[in-house]
C-alpha atoms as a PDB file:
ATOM      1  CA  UNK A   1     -20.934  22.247   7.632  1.00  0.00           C
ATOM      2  CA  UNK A   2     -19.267  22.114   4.130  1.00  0.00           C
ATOM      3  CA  UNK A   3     -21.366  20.920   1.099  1.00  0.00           C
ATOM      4  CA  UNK A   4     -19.026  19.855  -1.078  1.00  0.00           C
ATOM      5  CA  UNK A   5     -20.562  16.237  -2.500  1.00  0.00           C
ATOM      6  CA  UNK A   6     -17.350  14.641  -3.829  1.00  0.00           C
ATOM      7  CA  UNK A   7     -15.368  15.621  -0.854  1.00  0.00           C
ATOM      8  CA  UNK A   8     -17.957  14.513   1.566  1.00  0.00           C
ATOM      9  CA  UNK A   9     -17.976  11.032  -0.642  1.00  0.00           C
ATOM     10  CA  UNK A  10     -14.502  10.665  -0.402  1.00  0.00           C
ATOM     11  CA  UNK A  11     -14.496  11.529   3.271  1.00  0.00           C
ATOM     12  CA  UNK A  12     -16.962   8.588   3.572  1.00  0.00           C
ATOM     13  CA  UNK A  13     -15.539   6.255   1.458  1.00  0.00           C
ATOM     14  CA  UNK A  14     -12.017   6.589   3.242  1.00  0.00           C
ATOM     15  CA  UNK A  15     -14.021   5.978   6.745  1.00  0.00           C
ATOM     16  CA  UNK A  16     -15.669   2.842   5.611  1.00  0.00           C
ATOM     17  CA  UNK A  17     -12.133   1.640   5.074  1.00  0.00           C
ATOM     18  CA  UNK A  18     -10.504   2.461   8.305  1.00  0.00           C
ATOM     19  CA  UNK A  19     -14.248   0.849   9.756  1.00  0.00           C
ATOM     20  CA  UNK A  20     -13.399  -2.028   8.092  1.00  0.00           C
ATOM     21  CA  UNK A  21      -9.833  -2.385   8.405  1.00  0.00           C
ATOM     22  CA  UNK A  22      -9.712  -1.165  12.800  1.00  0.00           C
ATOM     23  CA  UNK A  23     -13.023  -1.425  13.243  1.00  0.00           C
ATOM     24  CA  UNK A  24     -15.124   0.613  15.648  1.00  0.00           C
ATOM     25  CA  UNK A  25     -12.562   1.998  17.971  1.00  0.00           C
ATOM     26  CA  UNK A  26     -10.261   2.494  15.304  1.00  0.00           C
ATOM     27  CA  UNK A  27     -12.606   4.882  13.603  1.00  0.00           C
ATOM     28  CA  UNK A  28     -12.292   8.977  14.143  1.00  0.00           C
ATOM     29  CA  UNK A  29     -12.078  11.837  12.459  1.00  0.00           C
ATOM     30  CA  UNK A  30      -8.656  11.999  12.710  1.00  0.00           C
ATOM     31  CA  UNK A  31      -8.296   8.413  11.314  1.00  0.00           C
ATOM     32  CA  UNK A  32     -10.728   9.278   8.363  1.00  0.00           C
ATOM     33  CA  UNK A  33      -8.624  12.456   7.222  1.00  0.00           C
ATOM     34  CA  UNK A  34      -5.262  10.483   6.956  1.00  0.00           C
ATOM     35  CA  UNK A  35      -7.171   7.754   5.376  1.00  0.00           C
ATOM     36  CA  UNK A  36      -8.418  10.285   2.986  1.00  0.00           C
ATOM     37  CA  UNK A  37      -4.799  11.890   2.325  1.00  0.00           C
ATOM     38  CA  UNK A  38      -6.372  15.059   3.400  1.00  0.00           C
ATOM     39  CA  UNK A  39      -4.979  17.929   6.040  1.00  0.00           C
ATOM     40  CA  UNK A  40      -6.219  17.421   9.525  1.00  0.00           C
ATOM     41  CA  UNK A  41      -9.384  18.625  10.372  1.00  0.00           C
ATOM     42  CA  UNK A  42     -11.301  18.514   7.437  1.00  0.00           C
ATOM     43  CA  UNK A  43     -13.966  15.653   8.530  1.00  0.00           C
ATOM     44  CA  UNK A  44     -14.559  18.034  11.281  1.00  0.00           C
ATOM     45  CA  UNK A  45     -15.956  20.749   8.805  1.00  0.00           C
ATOM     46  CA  UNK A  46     -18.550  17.580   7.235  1.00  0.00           C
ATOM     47  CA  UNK A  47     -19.647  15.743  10.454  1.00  0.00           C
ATOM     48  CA  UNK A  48     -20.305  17.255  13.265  1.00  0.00           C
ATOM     49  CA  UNK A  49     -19.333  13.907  15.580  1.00  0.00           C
ATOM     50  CA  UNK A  50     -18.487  10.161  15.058  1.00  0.00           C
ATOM     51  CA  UNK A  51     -21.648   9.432  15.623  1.00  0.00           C
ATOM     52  CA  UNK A  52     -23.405  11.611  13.112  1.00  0.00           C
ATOM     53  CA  UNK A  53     -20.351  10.149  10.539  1.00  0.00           C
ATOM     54  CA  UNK A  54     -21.848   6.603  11.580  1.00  0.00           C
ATOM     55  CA  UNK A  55     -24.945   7.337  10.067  1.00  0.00           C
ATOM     56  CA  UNK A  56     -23.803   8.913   7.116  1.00  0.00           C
ATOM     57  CA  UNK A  57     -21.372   5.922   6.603  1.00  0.00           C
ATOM     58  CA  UNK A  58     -24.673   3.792   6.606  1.00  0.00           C
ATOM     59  CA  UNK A  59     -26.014   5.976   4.253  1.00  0.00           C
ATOM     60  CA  UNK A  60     -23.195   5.876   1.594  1.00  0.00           C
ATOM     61  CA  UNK A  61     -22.731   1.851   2.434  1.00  0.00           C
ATOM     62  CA  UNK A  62     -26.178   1.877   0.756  1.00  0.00           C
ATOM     63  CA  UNK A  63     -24.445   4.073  -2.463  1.00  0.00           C
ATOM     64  CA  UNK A  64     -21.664   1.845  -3.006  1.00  0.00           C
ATOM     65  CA  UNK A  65     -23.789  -1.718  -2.600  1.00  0.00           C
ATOM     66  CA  UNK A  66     -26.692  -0.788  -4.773  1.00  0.00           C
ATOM     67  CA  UNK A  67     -26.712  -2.958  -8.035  1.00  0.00           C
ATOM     68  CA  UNK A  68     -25.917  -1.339 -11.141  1.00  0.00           C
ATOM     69  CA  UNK A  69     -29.462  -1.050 -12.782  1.00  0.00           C
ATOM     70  CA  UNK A  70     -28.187  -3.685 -15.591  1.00  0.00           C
ATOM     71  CA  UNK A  71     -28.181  -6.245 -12.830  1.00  0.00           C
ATOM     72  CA  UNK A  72     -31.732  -6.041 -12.660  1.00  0.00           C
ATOM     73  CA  UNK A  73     -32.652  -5.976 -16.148  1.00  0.00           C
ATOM     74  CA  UNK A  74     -32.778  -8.752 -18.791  1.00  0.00           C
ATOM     75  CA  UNK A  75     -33.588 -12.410 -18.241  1.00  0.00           C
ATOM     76  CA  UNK A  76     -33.166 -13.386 -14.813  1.00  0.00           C
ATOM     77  CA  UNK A  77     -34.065 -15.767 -11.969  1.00  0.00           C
ATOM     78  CA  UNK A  78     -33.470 -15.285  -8.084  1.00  0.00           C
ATOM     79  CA  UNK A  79     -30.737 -17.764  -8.136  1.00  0.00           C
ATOM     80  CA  UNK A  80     -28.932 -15.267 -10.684  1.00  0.00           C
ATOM     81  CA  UNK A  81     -29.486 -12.484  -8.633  1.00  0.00           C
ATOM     82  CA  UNK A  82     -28.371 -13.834  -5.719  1.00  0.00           C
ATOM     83  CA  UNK A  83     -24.966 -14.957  -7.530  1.00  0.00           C
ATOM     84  CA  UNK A  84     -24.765 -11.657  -8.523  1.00  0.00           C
ATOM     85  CA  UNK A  85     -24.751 -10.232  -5.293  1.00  0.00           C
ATOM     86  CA  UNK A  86     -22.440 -12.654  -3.575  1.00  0.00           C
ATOM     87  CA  UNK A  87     -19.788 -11.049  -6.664  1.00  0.00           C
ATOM     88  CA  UNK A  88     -20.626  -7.419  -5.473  1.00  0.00           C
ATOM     89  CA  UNK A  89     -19.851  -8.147  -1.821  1.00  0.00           C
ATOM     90  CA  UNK A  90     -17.236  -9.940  -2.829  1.00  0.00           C
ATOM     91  CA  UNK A  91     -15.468  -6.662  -4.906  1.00  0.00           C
ATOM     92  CA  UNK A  92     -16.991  -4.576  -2.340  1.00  0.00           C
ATOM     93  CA  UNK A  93     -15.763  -6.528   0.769  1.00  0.00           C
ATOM     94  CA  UNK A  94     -14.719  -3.486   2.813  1.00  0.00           C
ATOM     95  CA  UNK A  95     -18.081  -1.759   2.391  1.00  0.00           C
ATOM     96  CA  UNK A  96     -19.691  -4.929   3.926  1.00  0.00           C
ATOM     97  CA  UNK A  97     -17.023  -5.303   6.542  1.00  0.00           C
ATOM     98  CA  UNK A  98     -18.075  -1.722   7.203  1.00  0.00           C
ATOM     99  CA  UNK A  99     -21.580  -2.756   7.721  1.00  0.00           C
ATOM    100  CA  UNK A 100     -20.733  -5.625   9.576  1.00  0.00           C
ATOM    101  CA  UNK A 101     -18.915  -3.422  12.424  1.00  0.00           C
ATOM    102  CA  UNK A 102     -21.862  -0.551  12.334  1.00  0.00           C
ATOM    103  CA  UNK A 103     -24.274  -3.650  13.642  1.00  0.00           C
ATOM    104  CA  UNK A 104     -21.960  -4.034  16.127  1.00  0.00           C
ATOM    105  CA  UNK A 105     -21.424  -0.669  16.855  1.00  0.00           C
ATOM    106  CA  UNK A 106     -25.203  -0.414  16.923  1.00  0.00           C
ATOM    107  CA  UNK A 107     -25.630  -2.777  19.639  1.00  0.00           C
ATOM    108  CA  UNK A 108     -23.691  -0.278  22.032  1.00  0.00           C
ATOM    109  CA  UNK A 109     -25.603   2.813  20.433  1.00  0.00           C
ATOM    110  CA  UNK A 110     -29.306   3.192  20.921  1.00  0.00           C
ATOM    111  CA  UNK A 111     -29.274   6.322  18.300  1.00  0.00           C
ATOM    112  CA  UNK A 112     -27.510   4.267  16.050  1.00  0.00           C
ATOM    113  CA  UNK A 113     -29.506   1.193  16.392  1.00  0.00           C
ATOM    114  CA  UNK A 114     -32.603   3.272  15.725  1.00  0.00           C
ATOM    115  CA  UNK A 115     -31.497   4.381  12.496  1.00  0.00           C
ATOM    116  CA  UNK A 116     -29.818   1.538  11.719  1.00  0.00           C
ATOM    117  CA  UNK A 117     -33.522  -0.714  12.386  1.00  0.00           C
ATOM    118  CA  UNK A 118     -34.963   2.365  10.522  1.00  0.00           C
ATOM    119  CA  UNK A 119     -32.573   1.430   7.318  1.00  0.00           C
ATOM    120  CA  UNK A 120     -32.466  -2.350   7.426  1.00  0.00           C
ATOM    121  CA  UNK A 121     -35.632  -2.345   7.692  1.00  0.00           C
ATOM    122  CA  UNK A 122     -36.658  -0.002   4.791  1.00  0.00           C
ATOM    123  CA  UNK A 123     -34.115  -2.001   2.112  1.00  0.00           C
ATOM    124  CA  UNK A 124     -35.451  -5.613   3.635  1.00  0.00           C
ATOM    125  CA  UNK A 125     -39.105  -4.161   2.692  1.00  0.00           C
ATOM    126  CA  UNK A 126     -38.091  -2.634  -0.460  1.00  0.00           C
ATOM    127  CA  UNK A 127     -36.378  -6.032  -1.465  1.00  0.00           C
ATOM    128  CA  UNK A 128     -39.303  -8.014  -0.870  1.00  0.00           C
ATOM    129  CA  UNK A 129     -41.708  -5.944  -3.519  1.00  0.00           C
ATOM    130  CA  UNK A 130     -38.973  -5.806  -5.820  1.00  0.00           C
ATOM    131  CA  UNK A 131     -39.267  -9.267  -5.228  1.00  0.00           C
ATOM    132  CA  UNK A 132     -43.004 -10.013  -5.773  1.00  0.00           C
ATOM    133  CA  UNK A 133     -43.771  -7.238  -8.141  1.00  0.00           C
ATOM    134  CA  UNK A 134     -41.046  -8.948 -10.325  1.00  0.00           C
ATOM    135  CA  UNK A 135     -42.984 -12.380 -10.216  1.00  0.00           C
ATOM    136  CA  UNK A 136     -39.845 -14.058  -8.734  1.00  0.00           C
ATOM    137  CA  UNK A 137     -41.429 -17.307  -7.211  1.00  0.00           C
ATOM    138  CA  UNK A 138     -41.927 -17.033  -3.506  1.00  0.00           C
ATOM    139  CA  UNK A 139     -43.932 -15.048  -1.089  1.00  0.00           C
ATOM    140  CA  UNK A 140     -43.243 -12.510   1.404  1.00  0.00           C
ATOM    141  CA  UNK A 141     -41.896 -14.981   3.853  1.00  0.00           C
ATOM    142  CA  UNK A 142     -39.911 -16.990   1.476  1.00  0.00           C
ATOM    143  CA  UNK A 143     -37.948 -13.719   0.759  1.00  0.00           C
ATOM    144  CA  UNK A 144     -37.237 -12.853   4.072  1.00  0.00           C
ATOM    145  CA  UNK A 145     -36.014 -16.619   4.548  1.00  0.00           C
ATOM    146  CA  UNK A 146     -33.513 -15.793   1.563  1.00  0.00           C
ATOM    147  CA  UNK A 147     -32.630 -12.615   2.887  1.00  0.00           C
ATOM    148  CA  UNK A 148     -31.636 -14.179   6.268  1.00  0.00           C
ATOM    149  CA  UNK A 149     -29.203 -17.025   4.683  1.00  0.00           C
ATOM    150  CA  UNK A 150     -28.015 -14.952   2.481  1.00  0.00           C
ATOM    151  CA  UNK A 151     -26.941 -12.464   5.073  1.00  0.00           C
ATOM    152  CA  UNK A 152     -25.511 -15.540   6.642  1.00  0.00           C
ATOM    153  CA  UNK A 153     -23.499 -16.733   3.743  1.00  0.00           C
ATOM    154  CA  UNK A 154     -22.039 -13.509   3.254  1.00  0.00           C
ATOM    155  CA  UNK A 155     -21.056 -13.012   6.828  1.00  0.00           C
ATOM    156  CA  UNK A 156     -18.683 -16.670   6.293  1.00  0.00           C
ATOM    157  CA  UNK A 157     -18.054 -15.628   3.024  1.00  0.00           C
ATOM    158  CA  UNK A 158     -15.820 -12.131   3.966  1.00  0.00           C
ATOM    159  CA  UNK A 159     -14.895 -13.222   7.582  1.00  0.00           C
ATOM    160  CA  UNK A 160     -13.980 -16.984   6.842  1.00  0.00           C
ATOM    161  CA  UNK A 161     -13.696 -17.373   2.900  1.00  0.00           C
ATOM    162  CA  UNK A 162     -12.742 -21.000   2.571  1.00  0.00           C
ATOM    163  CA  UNK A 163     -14.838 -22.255   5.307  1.00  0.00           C
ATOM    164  CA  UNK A 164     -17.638 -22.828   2.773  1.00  0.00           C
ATOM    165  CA  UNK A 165     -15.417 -24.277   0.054  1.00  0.00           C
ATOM    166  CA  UNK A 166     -15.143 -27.503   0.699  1.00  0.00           C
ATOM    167  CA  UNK A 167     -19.358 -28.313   1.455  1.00  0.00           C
ATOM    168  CA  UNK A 168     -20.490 -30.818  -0.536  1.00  0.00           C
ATOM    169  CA  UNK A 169     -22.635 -28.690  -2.589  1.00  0.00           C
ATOM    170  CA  UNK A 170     -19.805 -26.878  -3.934  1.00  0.00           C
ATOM    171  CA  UNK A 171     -19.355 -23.871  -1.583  1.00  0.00           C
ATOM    172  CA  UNK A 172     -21.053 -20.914  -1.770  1.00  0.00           C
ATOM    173  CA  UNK A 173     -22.300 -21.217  -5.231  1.00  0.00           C
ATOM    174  CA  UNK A 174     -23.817 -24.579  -4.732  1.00  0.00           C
ATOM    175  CA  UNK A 175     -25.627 -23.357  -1.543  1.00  0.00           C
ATOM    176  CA  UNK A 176     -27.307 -20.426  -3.148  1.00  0.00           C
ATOM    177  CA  UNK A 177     -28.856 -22.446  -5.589  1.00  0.00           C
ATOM    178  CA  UNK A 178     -30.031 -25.245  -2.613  1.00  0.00           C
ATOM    179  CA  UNK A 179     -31.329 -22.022  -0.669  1.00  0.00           C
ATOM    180  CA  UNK A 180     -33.168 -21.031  -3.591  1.00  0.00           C
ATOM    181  CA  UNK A 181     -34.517 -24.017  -4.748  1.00  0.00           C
ATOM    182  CA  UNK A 182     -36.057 -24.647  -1.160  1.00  0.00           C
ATOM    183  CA  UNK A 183     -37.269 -21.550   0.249  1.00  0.00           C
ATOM    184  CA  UNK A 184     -38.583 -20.024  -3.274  1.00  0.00           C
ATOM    185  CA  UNK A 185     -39.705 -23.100  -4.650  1.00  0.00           C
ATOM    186  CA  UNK A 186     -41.469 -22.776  -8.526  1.00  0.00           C
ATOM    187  CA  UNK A 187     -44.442 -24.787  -7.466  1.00  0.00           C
ATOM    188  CA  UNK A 188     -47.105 -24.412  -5.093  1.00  0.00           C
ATOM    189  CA  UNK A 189     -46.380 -24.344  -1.793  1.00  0.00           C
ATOM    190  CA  UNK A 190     -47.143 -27.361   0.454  1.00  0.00           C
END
């Protein structure tokens, strides 16, 4: 298998977009090198099989969505945050669309939805001690809460993006800061 980082990168980058543009079946290694704008063949000398390039394409999903370090720096709140990483999905909707069709994918792959349990499950947990060991306000369960409407959100937010628009609380904005202020409450809980 060839080494080359930037190729392979490419390679992976052009993949998530054919996974998000013709989803699963539209995906192979034939599909990735035209994507790519490079001769046939060459995904075959990275990835051995589509589904070893599924789990790579997790992998580099988790590249191209991790906040710039700035993000996470300075004064902040969860509310903030959480703004900040509707905008990211947002300019990185087909990386998210890509992730969207690997659950899928993942629920007709037991390897693949081993590894991808393995992976959600690793950045949920990391999230959550970012979480406390930041002092955010919430515990353990209030963060998961979060992380479950947000993943919501998201999902109407790049499949159906005015269907939020017009909620009372001012679309998507509106209900991040309602999510927050309810699950992660400042005071005591209850």
């Amino acid at each position: 298998m060839r080494q080359n980082p930037e190729r392979r990168a490419a390679l992976l980058d052009a993949a998530i977009e054919v996974l998000a543009r013709e989803g699963s079946r539209g995906l192979t290694l034939r599909a990735v090198d035209t994507e790519a704008g490079v001769p046939t063949g060459t995904s075959s000398n990275y990835f051995a099989n589509r589904a070893q390039l599924l789990v790579q394409i997790l992998h580099r999903t988790r590249e191209r969505l991790t906040p710039d370090p700035a993000d996470l720096t300075g004064p902040f709140d969860t509310k903030v945050l959480l703004h900040r990483l509707l905008e990211r999905m947002r300019r990185e909707r087909s990386v998210h669309t890509a992730m969207l069709e690997l659950r899928l994918e993942a629920t007709r792959r037991p390897e693949l939805q081993e590894a991808l349990a393995g992976f959600l499950g690793a950045e949920l947990e990391a999230n959550i001690a970012w979480h406390l060991e930041a002092g955010l306000p919430g515990d353990r369960q209030g963060v998961v809460l979060i992380y479950l409407a947000m993943l919501g959100l998201i999902v109407d937010d790049l499949t159906v993006p005015g269907l939020l628009e017009p909620h009372p609380l001012h679309g998507a904005g509106g209900l991040i800061d309602t999510m927050v202020e309810r699950l992660l409450p400042e005071g005591p809980a209850d």
